[in-house]
Protein backbone atom coordinates (compact mmCIF):
# COMPACT_ATOMS: atom_id res chain seq x y z
CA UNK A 1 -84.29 12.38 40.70
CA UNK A 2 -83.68 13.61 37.71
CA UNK A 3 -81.00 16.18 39.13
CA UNK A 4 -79.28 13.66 40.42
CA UNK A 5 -79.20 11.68 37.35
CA UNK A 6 -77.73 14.15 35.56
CA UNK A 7 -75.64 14.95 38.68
CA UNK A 8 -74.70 11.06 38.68
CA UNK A 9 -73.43 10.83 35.01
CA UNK A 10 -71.26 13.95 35.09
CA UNK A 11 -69.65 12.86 38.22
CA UNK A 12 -68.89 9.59 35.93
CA UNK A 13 -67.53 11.41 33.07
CA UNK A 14 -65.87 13.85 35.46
CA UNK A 15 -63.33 10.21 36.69
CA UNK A 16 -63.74 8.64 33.48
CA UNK A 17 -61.83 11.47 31.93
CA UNK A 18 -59.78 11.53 34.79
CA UNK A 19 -58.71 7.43 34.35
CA UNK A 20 -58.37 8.14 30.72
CA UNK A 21 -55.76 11.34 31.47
CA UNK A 22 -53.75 9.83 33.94
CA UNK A 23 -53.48 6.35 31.99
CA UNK A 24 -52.69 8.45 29.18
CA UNK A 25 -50.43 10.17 31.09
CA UNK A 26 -48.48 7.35 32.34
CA UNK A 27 -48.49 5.94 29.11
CA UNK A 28 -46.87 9.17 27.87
CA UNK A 29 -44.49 8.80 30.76
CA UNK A 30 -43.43 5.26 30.14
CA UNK A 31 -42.97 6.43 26.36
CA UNK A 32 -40.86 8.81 27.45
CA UNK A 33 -39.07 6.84 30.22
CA UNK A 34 -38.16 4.28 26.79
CA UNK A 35 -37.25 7.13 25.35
CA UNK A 36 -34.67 8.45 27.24
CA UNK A 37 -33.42 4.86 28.18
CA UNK A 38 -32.79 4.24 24.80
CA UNK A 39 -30.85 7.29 24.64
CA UNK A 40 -28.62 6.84 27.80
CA UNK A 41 -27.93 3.62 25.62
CA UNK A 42 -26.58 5.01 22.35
CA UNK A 43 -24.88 7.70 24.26
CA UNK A 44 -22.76 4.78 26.08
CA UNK A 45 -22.84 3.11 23.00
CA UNK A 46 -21.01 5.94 21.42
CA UNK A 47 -18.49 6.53 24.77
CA UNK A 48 -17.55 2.91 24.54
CA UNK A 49 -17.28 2.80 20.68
CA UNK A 50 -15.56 6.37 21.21
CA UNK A 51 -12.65 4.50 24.01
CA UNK A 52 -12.14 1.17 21.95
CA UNK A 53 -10.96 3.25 19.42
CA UNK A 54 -9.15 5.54 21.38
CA UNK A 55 -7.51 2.60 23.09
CA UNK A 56 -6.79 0.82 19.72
CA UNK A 57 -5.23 3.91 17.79
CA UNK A 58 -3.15 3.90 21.33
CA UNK A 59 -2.03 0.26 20.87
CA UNK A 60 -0.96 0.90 17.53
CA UNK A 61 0.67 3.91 17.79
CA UNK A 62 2.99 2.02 20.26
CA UNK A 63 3.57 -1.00 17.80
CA UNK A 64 4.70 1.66 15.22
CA UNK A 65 7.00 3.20 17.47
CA UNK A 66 8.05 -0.40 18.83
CA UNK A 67 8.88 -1.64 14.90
CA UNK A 68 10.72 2.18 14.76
CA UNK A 69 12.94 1.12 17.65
CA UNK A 70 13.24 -1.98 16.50
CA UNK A 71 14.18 -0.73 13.21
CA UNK A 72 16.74 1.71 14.27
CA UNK A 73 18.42 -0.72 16.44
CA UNK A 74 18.72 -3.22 14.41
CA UNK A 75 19.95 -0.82 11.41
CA UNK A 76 22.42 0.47 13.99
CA UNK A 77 23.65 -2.73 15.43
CA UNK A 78 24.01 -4.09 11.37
CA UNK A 79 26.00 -0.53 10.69
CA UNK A 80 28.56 -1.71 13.82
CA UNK A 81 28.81 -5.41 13.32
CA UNK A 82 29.77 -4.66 9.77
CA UNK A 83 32.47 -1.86 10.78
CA UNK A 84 33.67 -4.72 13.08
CA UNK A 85 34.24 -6.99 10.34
CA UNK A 86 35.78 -4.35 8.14
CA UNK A 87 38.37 -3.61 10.76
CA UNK A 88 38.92 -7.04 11.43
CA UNK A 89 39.76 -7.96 7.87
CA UNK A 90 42.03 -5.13 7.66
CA UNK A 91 44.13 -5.68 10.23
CA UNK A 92 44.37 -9.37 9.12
CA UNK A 93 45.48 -8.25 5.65
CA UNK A 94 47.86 -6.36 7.67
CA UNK A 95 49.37 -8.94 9.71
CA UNK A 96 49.40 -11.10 6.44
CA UNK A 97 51.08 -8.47 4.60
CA UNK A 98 54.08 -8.13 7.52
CA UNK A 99 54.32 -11.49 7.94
CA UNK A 100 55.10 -12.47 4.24
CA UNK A 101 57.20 -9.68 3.76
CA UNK A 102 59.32 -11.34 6.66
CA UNK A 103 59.44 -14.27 5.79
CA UNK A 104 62.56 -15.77 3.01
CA UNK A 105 61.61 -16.60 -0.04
CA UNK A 106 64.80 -18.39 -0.85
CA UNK A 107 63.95 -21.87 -0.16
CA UNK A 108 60.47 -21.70 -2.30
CA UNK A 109 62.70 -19.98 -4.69
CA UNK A 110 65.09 -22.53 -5.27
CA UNK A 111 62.29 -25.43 -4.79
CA UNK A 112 60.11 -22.87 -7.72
CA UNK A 113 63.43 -22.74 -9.88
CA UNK A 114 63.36 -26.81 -9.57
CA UNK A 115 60.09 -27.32 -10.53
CA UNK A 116 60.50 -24.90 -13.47
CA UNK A 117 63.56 -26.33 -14.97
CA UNK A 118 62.16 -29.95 -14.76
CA UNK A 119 59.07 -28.75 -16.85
CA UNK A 120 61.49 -27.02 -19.07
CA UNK A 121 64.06 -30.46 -19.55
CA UNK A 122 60.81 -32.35 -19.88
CA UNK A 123 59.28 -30.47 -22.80
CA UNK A 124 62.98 -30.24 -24.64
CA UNK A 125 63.01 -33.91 -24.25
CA UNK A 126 59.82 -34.31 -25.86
CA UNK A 127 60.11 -31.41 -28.55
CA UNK A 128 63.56 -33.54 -29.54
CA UNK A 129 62.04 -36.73 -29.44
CA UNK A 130 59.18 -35.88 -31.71
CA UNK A 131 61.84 -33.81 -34.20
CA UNK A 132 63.90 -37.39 -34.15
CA UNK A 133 60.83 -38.94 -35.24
CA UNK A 134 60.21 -36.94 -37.18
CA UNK A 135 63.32 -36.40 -39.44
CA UNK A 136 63.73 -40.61 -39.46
């Protein structure tokens, strides 16, 4: 009896062991399964992080080169619009120039002459008036 006793109580330590191994084990298991879930999760942390700013340098790098075209055609366009102006006054002072040098002068002459010799009569009239004065 005693034989199997003893026979008894090993066979009980024998699966006690053997229930605290394989919880152990699965506890180990499920550590380990956290374990590598949490890295799977900073690893697609880091992809996704790694994209955005992939994507966003993208993004900007076509904004700068959208304000560079926008830049050089707007410089460009401001270059032509003021040629076109320049040319445009020029051949305005041009058609100015021709056009006065055809026309006669005579009759704003003789109306300048008038003017001239009215302002001249006038201020003799006055300068003898005052010397009259004057001299009385």
């Amino acid at each position: 009896m005693r034989k199997l006793f003893v026979i008894a109580a090993a066979l009980l330590l024998i699966c006690t062991t053997l229930a605290v191994n394989v919880s152990a084990e699965k506890n180990l298991n499920r550590e380990s399964s956290y374990q590598a879930y949490a890295e799977k999760v900073h690893i697609i942390v880091q992809e996704s992080v790694k994209e955005w700013k992939e994507s966003w340098d993208a993004q900007i790098d076509k904004a700068a080169k959208g304000l560079e075209d926008f830049y050089l055609a707007t410089f460009q366009k401001t270059g032509e619009d003021i040629e076109v102006y320049q040319n445009g006054y020029l051949t305005r002072l041009q058609e100015t120039k021709k056009t006065l040098l055809n026309e006669d002068f005579s009759e704003f002459e003789r109306a300048k002459k008038e003017e001239i010799n009215a302002e001249i009569s006038e201020d003799v009239g006055l300068f003898l008036e005052d010397l009259l004065t004057e001299t009385n």
